[in-house]
Protein backbone atom coordinates (compact mmCIF):
# COMPACT_ATOMS: atom_id res chain seq x y z
CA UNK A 1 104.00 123.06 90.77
CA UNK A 2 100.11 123.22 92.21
CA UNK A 3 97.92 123.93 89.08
CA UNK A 4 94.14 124.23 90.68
CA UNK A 5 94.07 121.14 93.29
CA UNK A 6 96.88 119.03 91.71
CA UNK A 7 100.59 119.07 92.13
CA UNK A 8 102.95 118.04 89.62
CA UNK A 9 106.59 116.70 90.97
CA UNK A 10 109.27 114.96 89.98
CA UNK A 11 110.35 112.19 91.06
CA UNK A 12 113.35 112.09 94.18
CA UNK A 13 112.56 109.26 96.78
CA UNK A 14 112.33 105.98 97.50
CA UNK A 15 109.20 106.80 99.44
CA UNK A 16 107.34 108.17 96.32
CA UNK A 17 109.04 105.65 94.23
CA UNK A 18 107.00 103.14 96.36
CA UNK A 19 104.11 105.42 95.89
CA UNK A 20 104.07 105.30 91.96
CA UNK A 21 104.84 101.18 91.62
CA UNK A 22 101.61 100.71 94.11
CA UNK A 23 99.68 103.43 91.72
CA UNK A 24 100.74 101.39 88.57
CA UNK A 25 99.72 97.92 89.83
CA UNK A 26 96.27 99.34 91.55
CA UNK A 27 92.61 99.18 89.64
CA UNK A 28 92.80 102.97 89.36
CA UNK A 29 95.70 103.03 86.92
CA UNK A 30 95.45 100.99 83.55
CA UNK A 31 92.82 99.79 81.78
CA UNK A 32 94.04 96.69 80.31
CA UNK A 33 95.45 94.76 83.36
CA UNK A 34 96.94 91.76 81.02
CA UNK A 35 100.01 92.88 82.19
CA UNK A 36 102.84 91.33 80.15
CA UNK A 37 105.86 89.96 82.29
CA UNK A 38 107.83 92.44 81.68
CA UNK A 39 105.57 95.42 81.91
CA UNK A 40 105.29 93.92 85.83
CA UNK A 41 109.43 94.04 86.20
CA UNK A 42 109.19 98.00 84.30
CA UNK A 43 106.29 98.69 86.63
CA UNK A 44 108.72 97.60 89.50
CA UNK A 45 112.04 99.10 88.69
CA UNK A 46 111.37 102.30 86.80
CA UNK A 47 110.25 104.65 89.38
CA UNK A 48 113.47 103.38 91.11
CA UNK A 49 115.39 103.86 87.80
CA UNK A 50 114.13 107.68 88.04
CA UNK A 51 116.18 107.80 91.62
CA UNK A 52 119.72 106.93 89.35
CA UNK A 53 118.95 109.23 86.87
CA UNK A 54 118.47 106.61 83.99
CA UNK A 55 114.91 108.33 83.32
CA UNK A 56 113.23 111.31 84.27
CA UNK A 57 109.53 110.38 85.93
CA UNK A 58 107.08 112.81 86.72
CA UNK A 59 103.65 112.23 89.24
CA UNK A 60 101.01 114.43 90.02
CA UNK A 61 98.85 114.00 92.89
CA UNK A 62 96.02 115.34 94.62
CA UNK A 63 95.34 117.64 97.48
CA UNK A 64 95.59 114.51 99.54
CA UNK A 65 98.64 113.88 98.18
CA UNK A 66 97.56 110.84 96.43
CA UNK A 67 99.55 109.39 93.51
CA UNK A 68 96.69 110.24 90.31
CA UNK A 69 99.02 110.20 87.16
CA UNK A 70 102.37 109.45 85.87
CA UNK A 71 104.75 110.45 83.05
CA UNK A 72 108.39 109.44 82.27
CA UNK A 73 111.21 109.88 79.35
CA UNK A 74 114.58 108.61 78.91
CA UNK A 75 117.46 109.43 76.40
CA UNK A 76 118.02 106.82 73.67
CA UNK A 77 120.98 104.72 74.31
CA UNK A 78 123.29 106.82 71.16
CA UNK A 79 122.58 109.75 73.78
CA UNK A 80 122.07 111.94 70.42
CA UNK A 81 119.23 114.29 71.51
CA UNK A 82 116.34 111.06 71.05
CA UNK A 83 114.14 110.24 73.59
CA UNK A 84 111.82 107.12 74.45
CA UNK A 85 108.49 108.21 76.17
CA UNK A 86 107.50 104.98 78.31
CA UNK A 87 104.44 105.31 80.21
CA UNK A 88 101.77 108.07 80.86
CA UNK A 89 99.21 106.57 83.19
CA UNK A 90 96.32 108.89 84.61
CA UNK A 91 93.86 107.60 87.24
CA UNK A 92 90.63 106.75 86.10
CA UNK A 93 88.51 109.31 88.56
CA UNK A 94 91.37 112.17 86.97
CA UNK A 95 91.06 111.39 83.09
CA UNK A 96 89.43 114.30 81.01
CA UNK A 97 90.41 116.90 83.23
CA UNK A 98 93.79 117.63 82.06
CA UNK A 99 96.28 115.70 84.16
CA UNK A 100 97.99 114.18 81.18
CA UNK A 101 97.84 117.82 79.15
CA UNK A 102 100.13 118.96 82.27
CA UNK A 103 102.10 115.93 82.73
CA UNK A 104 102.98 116.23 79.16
CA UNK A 105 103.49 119.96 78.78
CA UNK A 106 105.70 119.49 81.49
CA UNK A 107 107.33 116.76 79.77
CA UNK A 108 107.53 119.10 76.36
CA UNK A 109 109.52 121.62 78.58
CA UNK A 110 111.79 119.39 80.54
CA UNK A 111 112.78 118.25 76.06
CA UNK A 112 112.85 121.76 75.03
CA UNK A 113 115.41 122.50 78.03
CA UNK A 114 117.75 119.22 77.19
CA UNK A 115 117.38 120.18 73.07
CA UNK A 116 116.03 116.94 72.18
CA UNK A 117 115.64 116.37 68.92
CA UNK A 118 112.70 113.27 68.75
CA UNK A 119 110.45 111.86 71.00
CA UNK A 120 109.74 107.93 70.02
CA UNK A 121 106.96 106.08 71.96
CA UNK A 122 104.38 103.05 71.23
CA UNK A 123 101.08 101.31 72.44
CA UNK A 124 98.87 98.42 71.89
CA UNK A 125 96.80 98.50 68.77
CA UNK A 126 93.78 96.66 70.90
CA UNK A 127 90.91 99.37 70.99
CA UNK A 128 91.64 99.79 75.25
CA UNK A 129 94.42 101.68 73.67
CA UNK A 130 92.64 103.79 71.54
CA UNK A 131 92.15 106.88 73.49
CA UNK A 132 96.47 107.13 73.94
CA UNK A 133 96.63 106.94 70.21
CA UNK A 134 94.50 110.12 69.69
CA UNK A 135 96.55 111.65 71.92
CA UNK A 136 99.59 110.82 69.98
CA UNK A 137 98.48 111.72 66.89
CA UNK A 138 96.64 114.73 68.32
CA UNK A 139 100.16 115.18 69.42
CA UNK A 140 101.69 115.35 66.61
CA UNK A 141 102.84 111.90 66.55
CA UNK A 142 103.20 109.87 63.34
CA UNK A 143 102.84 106.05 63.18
CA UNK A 144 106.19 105.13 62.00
CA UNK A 145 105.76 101.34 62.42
CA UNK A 146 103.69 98.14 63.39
CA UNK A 147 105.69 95.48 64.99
CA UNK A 148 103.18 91.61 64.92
CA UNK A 149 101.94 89.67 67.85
CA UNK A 150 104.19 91.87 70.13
CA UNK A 151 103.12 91.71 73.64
CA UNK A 152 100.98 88.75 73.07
CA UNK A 153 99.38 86.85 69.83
CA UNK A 154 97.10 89.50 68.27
CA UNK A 155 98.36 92.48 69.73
CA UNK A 156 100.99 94.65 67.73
CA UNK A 157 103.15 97.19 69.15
CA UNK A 158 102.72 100.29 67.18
CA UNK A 159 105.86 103.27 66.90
CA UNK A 160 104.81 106.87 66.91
CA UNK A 161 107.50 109.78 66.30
CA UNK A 162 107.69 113.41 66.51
CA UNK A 163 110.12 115.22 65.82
CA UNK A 164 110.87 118.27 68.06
CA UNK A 165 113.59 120.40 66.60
């Protein structure tokens, strides 16, 4: 799909697999680059996960067919109609306007198609983070939960949910 100069795909090679994990780990991706062990190993192996069908990741690029944001879901492992949202990521030159409105509208469809009945996802609490929780809660998100000194001492994971059916 080309909406003005960006294109939104999914995901379906190993070449733009490799695209997406050198878009996560670059300067242009995240703002807090504290990067937890594990968000380095998800960072790594999820694009690839996308290629075995254990998520669904979306990109969108630019006319020059760089990588400029990110989006993915997967079904919950009791593969009841709830999904986990994992990571939107949007390029620092894109935010503001509107890559993660498509990515995400996009996502909304690809849901509405599969019946799903909840979407779960979660950030820091650290204000770097504050921006992605206005966009939950503008959302339609709830904060369902607060989990202590999660990713490292001080930071809390917090749980947004939305039901979508």
């Amino acid at each position: 799909m080309l909406v003005g100069q960006i294109r939104l795909n999914r995901l379906s090679t190993a070449e733009e697999a490799e695209k997406i994990v050198h878009f996560l780990l670059s300067d242009h991706s995240f703002d807090d680059t504290r990067y937890t062990p594990g968000e380095l190993v998800h960072f790594h192996e999820l694009p690839y996960r996308a290629l075995k069908e254990e998520i669904y990741f979306w990109y969108a690029e630019d006319e020059d067919g760089n990588i400029i944001g990110i989006n993915c879901v997967a079904e919950n492992e009791q593969k009841t109609g709830g999904y986990s949202w994992d990571y939107m990521v949007v390029h620092h030159d894109y935010r503001k306007v509107g890559v993660a409105a498509m990515l995400m509208e996009q996502m909304y469809d690809f849901l509405k198609a599969k019946q799903a009945r909840y979407l779960v996802t979660y950030t820091c609490d650290l204000p770097e983070y504050n921006r992605i929780r206005q966009v939950f809660e503008k959302s339609g998100f709830t904060l369902v939960g607060r989990c202590p000194d999660y990713y490292y001492e001080g930071e809390d994971r917090l749980i947004y949910h939305r039901k979508l059916v």
